[in-house]
Structures are given as structure tokens and as C-alpha cells.
Protein backbone atom coordinates (compact mmCIF):
# COMPACT_ATOMS: atom_id res chain seq x y z
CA UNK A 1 0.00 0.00 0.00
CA UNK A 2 1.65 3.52 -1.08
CA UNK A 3 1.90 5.87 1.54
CA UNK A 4 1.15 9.56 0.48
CA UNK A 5 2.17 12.69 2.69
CA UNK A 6 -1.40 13.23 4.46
CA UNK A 7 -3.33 16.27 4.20
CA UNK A 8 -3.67 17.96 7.69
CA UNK A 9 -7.40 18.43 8.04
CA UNK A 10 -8.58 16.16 11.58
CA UNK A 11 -6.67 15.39 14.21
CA UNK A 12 -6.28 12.05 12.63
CA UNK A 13 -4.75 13.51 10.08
CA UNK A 14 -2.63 15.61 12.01
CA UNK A 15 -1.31 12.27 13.56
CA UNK A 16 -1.00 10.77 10.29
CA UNK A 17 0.99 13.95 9.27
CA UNK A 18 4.04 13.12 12.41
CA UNK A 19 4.63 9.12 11.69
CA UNK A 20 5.01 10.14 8.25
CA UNK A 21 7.45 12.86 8.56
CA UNK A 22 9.23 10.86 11.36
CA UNK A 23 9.32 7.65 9.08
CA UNK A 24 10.99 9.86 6.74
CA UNK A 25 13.46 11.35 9.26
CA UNK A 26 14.39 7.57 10.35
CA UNK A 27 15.02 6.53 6.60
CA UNK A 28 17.02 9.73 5.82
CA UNK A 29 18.98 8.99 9.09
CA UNK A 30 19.86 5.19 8.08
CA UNK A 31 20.78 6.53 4.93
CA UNK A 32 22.63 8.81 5.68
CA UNK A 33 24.83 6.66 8.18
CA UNK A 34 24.12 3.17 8.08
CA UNK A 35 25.63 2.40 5.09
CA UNK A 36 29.29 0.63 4.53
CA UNK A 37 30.61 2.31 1.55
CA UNK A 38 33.88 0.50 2.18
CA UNK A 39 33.27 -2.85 2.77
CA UNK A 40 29.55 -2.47 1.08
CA UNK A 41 25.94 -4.02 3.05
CA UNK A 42 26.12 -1.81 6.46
CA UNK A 43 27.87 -0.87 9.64
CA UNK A 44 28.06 -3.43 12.73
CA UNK A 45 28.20 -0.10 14.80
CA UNK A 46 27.38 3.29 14.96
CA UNK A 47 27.65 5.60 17.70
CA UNK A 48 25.21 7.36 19.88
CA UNK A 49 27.90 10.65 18.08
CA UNK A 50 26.88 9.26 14.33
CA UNK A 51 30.75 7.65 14.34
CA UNK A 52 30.93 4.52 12.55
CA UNK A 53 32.66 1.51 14.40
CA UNK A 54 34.21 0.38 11.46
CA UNK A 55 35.22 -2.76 13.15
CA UNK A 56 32.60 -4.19 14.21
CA UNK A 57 30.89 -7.41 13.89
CA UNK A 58 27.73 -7.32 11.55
CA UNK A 59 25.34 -9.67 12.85
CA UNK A 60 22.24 -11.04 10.69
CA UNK A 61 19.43 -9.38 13.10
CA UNK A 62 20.31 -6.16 12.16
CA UNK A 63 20.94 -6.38 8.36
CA UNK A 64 17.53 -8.65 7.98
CA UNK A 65 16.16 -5.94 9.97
CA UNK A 66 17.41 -2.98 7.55
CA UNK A 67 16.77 -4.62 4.55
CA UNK A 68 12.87 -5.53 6.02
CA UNK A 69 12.56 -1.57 6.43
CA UNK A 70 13.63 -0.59 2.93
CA UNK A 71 11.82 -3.03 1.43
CA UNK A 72 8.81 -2.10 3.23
CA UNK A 73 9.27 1.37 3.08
CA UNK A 74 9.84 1.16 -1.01
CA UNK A 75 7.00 0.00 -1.38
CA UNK A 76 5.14 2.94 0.67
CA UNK A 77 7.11 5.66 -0.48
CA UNK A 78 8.09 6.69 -3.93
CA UNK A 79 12.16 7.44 -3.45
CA UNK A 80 14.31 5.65 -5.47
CA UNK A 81 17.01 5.77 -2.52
CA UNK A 82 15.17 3.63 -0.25
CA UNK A 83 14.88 1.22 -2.97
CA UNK A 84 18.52 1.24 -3.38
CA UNK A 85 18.99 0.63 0.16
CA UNK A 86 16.45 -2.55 0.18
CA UNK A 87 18.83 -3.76 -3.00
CA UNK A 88 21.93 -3.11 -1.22
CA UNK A 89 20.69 -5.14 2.06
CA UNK A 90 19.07 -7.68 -0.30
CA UNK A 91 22.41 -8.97 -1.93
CA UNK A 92 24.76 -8.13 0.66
CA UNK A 93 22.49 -10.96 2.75
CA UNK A 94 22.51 -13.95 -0.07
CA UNK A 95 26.23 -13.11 -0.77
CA UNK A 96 27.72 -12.75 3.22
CA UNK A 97 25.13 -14.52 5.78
CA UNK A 98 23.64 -17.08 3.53
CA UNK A 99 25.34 -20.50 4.06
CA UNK A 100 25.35 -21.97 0.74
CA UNK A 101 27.07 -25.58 2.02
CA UNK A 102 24.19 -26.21 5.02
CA UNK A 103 21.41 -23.65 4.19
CA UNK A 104 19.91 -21.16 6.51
CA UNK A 105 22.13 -17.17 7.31
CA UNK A 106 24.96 -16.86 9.83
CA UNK A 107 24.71 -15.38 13.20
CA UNK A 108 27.82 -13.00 12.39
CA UNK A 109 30.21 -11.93 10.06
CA UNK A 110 33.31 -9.79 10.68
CA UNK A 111 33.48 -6.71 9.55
CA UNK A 112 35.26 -7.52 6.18
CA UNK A 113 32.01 -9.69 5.58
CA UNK A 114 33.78 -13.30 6.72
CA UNK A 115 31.20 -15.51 8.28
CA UNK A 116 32.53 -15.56 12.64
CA UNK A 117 29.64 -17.30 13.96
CA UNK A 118 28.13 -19.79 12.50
CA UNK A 119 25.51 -20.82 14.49
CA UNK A 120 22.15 -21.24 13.04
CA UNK A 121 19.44 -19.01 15.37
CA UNK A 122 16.46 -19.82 14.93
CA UNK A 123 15.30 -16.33 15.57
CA UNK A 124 17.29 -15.46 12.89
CA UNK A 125 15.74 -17.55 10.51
CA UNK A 126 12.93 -16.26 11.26
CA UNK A 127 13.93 -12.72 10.46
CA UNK A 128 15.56 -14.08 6.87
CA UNK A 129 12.03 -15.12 6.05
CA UNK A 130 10.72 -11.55 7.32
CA UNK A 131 12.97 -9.82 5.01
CA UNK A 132 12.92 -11.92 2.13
CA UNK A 133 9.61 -11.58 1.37
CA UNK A 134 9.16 -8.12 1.32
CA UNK A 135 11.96 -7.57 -0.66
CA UNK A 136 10.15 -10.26 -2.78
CA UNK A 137 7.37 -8.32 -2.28
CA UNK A 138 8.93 -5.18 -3.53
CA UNK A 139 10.39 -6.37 -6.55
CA UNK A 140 9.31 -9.44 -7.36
CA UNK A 141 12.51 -10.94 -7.30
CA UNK A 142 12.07 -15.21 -8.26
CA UNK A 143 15.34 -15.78 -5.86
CA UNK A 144 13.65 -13.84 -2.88
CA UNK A 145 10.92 -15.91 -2.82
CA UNK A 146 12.80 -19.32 -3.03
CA UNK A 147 15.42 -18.68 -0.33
CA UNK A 148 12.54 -17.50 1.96
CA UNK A 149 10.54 -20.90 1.09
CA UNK A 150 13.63 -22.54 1.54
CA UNK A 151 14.42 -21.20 4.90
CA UNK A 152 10.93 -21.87 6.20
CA UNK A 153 11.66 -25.63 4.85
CA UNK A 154 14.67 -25.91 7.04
CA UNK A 155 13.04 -24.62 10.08
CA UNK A 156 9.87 -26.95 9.33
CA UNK A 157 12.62 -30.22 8.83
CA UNK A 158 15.00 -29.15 11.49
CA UNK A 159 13.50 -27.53 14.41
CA UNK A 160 10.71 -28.23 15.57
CA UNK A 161 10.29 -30.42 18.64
CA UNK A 162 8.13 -33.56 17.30
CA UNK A 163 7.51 -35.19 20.41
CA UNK A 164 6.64 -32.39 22.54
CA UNK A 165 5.82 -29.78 20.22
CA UNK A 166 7.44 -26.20 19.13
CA UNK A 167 9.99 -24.63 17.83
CA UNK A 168 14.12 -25.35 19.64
CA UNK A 169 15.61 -22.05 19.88
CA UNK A 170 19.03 -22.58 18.16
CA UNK A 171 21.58 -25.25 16.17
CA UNK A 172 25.10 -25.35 14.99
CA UNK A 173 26.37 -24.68 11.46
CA UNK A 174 25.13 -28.13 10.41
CA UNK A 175 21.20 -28.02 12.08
CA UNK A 176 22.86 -30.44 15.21
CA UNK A 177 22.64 -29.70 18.50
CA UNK A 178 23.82 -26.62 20.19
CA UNK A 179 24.54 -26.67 23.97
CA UNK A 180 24.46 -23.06 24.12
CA UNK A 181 20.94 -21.75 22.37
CA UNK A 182 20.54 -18.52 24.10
CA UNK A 183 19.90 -15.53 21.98
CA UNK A 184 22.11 -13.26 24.44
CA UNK A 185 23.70 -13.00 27.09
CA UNK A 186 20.90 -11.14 29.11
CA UNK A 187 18.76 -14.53 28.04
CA UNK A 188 18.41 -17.81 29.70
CA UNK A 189 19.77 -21.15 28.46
CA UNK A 190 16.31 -22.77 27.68
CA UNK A 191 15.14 -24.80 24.27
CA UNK A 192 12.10 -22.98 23.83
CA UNK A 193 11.76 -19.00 24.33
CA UNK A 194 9.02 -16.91 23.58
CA UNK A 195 10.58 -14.43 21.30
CA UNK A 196 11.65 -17.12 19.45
CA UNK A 197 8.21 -18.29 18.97
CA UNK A 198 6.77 -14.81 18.56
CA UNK A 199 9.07 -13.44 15.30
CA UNK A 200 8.32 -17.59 13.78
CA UNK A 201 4.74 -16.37 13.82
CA UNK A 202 5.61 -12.85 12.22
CA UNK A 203 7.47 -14.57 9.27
CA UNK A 204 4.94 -17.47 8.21
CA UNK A 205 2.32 -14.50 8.78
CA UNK A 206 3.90 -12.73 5.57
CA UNK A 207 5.30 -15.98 3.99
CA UNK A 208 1.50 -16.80 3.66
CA UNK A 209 0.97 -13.54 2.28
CA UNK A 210 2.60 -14.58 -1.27
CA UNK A 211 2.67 -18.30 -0.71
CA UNK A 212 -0.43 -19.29 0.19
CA UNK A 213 0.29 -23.10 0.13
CA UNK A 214 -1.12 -25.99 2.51
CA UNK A 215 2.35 -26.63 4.38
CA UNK A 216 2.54 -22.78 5.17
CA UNK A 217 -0.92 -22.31 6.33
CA UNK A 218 -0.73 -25.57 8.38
CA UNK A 219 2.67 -24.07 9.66
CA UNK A 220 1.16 -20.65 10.49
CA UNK A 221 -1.89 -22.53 11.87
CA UNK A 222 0.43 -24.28 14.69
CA UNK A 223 2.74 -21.40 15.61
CA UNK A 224 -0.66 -19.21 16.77
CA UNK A 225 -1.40 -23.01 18.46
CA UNK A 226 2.04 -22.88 20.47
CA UNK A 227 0.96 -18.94 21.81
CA UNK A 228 -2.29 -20.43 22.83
CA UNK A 229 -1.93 -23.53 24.12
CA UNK A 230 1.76 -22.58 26.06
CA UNK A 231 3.14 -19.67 25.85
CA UNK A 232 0.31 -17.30 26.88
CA UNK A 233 -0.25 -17.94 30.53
CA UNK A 234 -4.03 -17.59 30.52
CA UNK A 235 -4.37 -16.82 34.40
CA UNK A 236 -3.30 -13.48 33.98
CA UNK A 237 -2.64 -12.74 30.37
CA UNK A 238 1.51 -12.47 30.38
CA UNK A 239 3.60 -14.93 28.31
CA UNK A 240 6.46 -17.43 29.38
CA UNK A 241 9.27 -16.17 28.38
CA UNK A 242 11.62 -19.20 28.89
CA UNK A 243 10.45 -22.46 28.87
CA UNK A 244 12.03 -26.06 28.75
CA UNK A 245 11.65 -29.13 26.36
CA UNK A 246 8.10 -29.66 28.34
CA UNK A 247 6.85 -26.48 28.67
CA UNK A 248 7.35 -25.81 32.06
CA UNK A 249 8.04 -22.38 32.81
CA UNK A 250 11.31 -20.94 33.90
CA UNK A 251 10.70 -17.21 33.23
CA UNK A 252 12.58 -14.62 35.60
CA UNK A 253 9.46 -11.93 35.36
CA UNK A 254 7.61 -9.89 32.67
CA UNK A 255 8.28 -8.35 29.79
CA UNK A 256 5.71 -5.72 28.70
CA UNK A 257 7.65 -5.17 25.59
CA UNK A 258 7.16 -8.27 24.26
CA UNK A 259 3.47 -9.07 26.12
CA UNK A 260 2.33 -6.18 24.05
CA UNK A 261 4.36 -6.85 20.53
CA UNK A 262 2.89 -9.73 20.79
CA UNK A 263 -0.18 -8.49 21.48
CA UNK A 264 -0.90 -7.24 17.30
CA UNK A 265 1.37 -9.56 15.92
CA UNK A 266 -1.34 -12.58 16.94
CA UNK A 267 -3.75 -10.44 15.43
CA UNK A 268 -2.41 -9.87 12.55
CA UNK A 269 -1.45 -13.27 12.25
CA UNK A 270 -4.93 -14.47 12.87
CA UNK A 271 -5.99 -11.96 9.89
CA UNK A 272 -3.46 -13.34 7.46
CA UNK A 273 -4.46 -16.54 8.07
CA UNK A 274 -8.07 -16.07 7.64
CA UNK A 275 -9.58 -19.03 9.48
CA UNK A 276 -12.92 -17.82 11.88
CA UNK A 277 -12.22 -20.27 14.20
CA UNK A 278 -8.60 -19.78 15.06
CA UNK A 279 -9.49 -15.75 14.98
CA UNK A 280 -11.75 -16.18 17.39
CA UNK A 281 -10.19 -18.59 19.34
CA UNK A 282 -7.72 -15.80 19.93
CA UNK A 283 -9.62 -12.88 20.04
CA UNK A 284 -9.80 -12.99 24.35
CA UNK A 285 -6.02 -13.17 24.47
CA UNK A 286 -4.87 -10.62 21.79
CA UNK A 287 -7.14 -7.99 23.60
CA UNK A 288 -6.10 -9.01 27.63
CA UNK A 289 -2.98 -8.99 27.17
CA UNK A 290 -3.49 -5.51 25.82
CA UNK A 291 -5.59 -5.06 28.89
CA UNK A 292 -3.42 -6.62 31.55
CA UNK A 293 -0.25 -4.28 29.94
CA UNK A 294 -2.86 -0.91 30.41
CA UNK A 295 -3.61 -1.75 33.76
CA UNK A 296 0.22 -2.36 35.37
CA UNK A 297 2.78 -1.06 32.86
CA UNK A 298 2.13 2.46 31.89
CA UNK A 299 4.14 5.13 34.10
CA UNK A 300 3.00 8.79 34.60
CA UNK A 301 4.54 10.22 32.17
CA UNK A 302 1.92 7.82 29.33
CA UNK A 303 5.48 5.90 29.11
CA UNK A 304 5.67 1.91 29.23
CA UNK A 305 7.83 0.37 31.52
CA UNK A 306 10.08 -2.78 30.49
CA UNK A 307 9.45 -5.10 32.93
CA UNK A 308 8.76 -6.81 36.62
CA UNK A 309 11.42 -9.11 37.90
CA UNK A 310 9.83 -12.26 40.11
CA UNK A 311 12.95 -12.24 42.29
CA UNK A 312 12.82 -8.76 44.08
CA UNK A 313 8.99 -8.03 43.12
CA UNK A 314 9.52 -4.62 41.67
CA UNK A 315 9.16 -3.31 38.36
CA UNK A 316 12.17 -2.28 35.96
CA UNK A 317 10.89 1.12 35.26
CA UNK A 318 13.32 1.64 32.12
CA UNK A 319 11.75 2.65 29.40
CA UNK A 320 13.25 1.50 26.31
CA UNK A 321 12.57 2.70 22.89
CA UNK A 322 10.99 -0.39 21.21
CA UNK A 323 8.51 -1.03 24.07
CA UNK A 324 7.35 2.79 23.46
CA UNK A 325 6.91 1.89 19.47
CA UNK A 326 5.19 -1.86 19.76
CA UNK A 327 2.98 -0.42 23.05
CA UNK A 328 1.56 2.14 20.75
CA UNK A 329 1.04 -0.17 17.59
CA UNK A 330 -0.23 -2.73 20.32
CA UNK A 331 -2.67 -0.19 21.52
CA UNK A 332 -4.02 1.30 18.41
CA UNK A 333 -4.81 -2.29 17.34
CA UNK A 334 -6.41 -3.57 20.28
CA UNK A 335 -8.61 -0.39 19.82
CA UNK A 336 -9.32 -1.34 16.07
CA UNK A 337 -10.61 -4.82 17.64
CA UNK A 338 -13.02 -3.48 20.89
CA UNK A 339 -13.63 0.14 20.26
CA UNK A 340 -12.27 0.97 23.66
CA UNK A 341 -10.77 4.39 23.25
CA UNK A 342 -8.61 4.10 26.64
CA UNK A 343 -6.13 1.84 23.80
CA UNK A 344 -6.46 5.09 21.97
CA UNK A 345 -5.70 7.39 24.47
CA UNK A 346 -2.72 5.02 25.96
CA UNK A 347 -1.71 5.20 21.93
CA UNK A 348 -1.73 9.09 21.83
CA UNK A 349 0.08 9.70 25.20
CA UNK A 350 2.88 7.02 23.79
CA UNK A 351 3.38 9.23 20.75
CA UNK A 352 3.51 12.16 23.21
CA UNK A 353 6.47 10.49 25.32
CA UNK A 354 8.14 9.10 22.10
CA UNK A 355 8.46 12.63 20.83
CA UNK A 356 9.82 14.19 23.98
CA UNK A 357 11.96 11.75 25.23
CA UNK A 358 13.29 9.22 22.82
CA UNK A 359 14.15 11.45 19.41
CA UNK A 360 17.87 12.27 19.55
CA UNK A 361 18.98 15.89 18.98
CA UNK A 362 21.79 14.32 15.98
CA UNK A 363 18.95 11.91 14.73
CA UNK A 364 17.02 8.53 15.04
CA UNK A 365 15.78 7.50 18.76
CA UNK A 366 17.56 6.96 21.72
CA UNK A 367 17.62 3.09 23.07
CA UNK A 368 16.94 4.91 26.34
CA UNK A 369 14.34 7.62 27.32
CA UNK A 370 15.95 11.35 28.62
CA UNK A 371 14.43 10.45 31.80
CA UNK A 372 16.62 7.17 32.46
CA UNK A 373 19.97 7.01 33.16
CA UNK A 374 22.30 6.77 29.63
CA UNK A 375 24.91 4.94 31.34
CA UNK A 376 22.31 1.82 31.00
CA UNK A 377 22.20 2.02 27.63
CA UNK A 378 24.05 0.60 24.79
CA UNK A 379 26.85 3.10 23.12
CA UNK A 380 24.71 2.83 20.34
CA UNK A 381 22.18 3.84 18.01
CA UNK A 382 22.85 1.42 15.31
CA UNK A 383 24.06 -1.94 16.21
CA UNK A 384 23.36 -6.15 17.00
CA UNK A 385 19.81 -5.50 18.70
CA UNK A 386 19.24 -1.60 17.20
CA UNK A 387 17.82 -1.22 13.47
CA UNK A 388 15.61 0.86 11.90
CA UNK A 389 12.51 -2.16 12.26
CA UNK A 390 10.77 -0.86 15.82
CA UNK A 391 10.28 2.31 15.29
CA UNK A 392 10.53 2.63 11.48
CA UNK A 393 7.46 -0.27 11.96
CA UNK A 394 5.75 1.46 14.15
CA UNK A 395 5.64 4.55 11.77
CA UNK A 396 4.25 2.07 8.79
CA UNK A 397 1.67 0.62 11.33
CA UNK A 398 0.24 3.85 12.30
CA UNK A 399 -0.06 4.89 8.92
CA UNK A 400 -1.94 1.83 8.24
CA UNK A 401 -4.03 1.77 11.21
CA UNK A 402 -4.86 5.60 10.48
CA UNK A 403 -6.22 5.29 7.29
């Protein structure tokens, strides 16, 4: 769907009027620094100054994360630069982090574009699959299309737990077993995770978009099953973040983040899929979790906080900028799906926050709000766990969910 700059008539418009004009300042800001013109693809690093960290590691989370945003963004906006980008991302990936010899995308290269981990996340996968198809999406591109299908083969053959169910969080180079699968080092050594399970569903939701076969929908189909039958903890509407081969639940506290990503992902999954059943199925989870996340997570300032941590009972009152850009997707939707405008107003009051606390004077958004104490944060703006796919997203979403 193209986006067009929005007349300013309503205070709909008006909103509509920001994400665009920020989506545009995030673009022009990845453009403008992001890019490797030495080594070609894109930085492992940049500063919270702009500085490159020429250096540095490029991991496969952040470049399927970059080229996802291009590719999306392309296709919204008319600027042949963002297309560029996409392109740039598109065969950087396929000739750096694809492994030709055992299939599936590196964890990391260095930074002269030599594989250095070879690990095969499954989270990572998952993002391949993301990115893939909208850069199929974009242009069409036959090879796009077959290495997502054959990505979402490998995970299908390789890692899912057949007795027991789900989807085991990580392999070696060769799809064996890993004694190590945690994504990083703030994570927990367990076979089955949440956010792994969460970003499976967001890729087989837009693999089914443009390949609408049996094996996908059945695939999509038992993801959303996983969510509902394990991972959403139906007593009070959080999910298990960290569970083992049984499903028993080893999760350290909350994270609001991720309660409320998850949150509009499910529904959108449920949407792509198309099935009344499974929609409704889901319907009473989608919407408390986005209840249960209004009622203890929102600070006084219409910020979310990150967390509560079991082991001293208290709330990590951080706020971090991707739980700011999926709580006010996460909101906007669950208004879309009840008509209960305290989602809306939760929505407006994010924006609010986002705006005075998260935009950086030298461009794109701080990882942590003026309010909270920098030395928390990462160094960076760009880096392993910091693209342009939160808030860039959250830009298209709005957009979307505006019009």
C-alpha cells in the first residue's frame, strides 16, 4: 500500500501527518549513516555521536532488519534511494550470511564480511524469512521468494520439537545440537523461548501472504497453536518467556515489551491466516494482554515500563525505545478490535512520550528515554539488537491503522 504525505485536516490527520514525517526522518537517518561504503551491506556499529565503528561485527538481526525496512518502506514511499537501500541489504544478505554448504544465514560476520559465527538461530531464521519476502514483495525478485521458502523448509525439517511440540531455539552450522541456544547473554539457556516463537509467527504471517500453500498455512496454523496452548499464561494474560523441552516455565518476570508486541502480531497473524475459528479462538487473548499491559505497565509520564522481575517483586521502570513503538502499535490495534478508546488514548500519550523523550537531537531514537539514566544504555544507536525495524514499523503501522 503507497503511503502519500497526508493532508492535515482532523486530528487524525494531524497524527498521520508526524509518523510520516518521522518515518521519513528515520530513513534519511539510516541513509545517511548506516551504510558501509567501504566494505559495502552496512555498519556493525554506529555511535550514539553518528561515528561509525568500522570494526565491528555485523550480525544477521540487524541487516535482515534494515533490509525488512527498505523493502517495506519502497513500497510505501516513492524514493528511489530507499529502494537502493532494500537492494543493497538484499544482496549483501545472499552473498555474506547465507550458508550456501548447510542452508539457513549466519549469526555473524566480521566486519570484512567473513562468516565468525556460524551458528544457526532460529530467531534469525525467522527474520531471513521476514525480510525476504518483502523484498520479494517489492520487486518481485524469483530468488527472494525461493530462499525464503527454503528457509521456512529448514526450520519446518530441522527444528521443531516432534515429540513435545514447538519450535528449539538454536543449532550449529550443520542443524545439530547446540549446547548453548541462548539468543544473548541477558537470556536464559532454555530450548524454547518466547521471542523465538513470537518473530516464527511474524514470518509465516507474511510468507502466507505470497505463498499461500497448505504446508505454510498448516505451519502458520500451529505457531498461533504454540501462543495459545503454552506460551500465553491464561491466568493473567503475560507470556512465558523461557520455557524447557516440556513447557514448564522458567521465566525470571515480565516483559511488557514483548506481552504487548505480541499483542498485534497474533492479530495480525490471525488476519493473514483467515480461518474464523482460530481468529476467534484468539480474540480474548490478543485484547487481555493488551488489557493486563494498560492496567500495570504504563508510568506517569503515558510511558511503558520494560518489565517486573519475580525475584525482588519490583518493576524495571526503564523505558526503552521499542517497548514505546510496539505499546503504541499494540494499543491502536487492540482499539481497532473493541472500540475501547482508553487503547487510543494510551496510543496518543505514547506518541507524546516518544516525541519528547526518545528522538535524539543528531537523529534517530535513543535506546533509552531522557528520563533514564544513559549509562544503562548501549553506546549505540545502530548496532546487534538496534535497526531501523521498531520504530521505522511502528511509523508504517500507524499509517496503516490511520487510514
Amino acid at each position: 500500500m503507497a503511503l502519500h504525505e497526508p493532508a492535515v485536516h482532523t486530528r487524525r490527520s494531524g497524527m498521520s501527518q508526524e509518523f510520516y514525517s518521522e518515518l521519513l526522518c528515520i530513513a534519511d537517518w539510516w541513509l545517511a549513516y548506516a551504510q558501509d561504503p567501504e566494505r559495502d551491506g552496512f555498519y556493525g556499529e554506529v555511535g550514539v555521536d553518528n561515528v561509525p565503528v568500522r570494526e565491528a561485527d555485523k550480525g544477521i538481526v540487524l541487516n535482515t532488519r534494515i533490509l525488512w525496512f527498505f523493502s517495506e518502506l519502497a513500497q510505501a514511499v516513492d524514493d528511489p534511494r530507499y529502494r537502493a537501500a532494500a537492494e543493497r541489504g538484499y544482496r549483501y544478505l545472499l552473498t555474506h550470511f547465507l550458508d550456501e554448504a548447510q542452508g539457513g544465514f549466519f549469526w555473524t560476520l566480521d566486519a570484512s564480511g567473513r562468516p565468525k559465527d556460524t551458528k544457526k538461530q532460529v530467531y534469525a531464521q525467522a527474520f531471513a524469512i521476514y525480510a525476504l519476502v518483502a523484498y520479494y514483495q517489492l520487486t518481485g525478485e524469483p530468488r527472494a521468494l525461493q530462499e525464503a521458502r527454503s528457509t521456512f523448509e529448514l526450520l519446518e525439517r530441522h527444528t521443531v520439537d516432534g515429540t513435545r511440540g514447538g519450535y528449539l531455539e538454536a543449532f550449529n552450522r550443520g542443524w545439530g545440537v547446540l549446547d548453548d541456544v541462548r539468543l544473548s547473554d541477558k537470556d536464559l539457556n532454555f530450548p524454547k523461548t518466547m521471542n523465538t516463537h513470537l518473530h516464527v509467527v511474524e514470518a509465516y504471517t507474511t510468507l502466507y501472504q505470497v505463498d499461500a500453500r497448505a504446508s505454510v498455512a498448516d505451519a502458520l496454523r500451529y505457531a498461533i497453536d504454540c501462543f495459545d496452548r503454552h506460551i500465553i499464561n491464561k491466568d493473567n494474560f503475560h507470556l512465558r518467556m523461557f520455557m524447557d523441552h516440556n513447557w514448564e516455565d522458567h521465566s525470571p518476570g515480565y516483559t511488557y515489551g514483548h506481552d504487548i508486541e505480541c499483542s498485534w502480531l497474533l492479530a495480525k497473524a490471525t488476519e493473514s491466516l483467515n480461518e474464523r475459528a482460530v481468529s476467534e479462538r484468539l480474540q480474548s487473548s490478543i485484547l487481555g494482554i493488551a488489557e493486563v499491559c494498560l492496567r500495570e505497565a504504563m508510568g506517569e509520564h503515558g510511558e511503558m515500563y520494560d518489565g517486573f522481575e519475580f525475584a525482588t517483586q519490583a518493576f524495571n521502570h526503564e523505558r526503552v525505545w521499542w517497548v514505546q513503538a510496539e505499546a503504541m502499535v499494540g494499543y491502536y490495534k487492540a482499539y481497532t478490535l473493541s472500540g475501547n478508546k482508553r487503547f487510543v488514548a494510551a496510543a496518543e500519550r505514547l506518541w507524546s512520550f516518544i516525541k519528547r523523550h526518545h528522538r535524539a537531537d543528531n537523529g534517530e531514537w535513543l535506546w533509552l528515554s531522557t528520563l533514564d539514566d544513559q549509562n544503562h544504555a548501549p553506546s549505540y544507536k545502530l548496532g546487534p539488537w538496534k535497526g531501523p525495524y521498531h520504530n521505522g514499523r511502528a511509523m508504517l503501522e500507524m499509517l496503516r491503522l490511520l487510514k
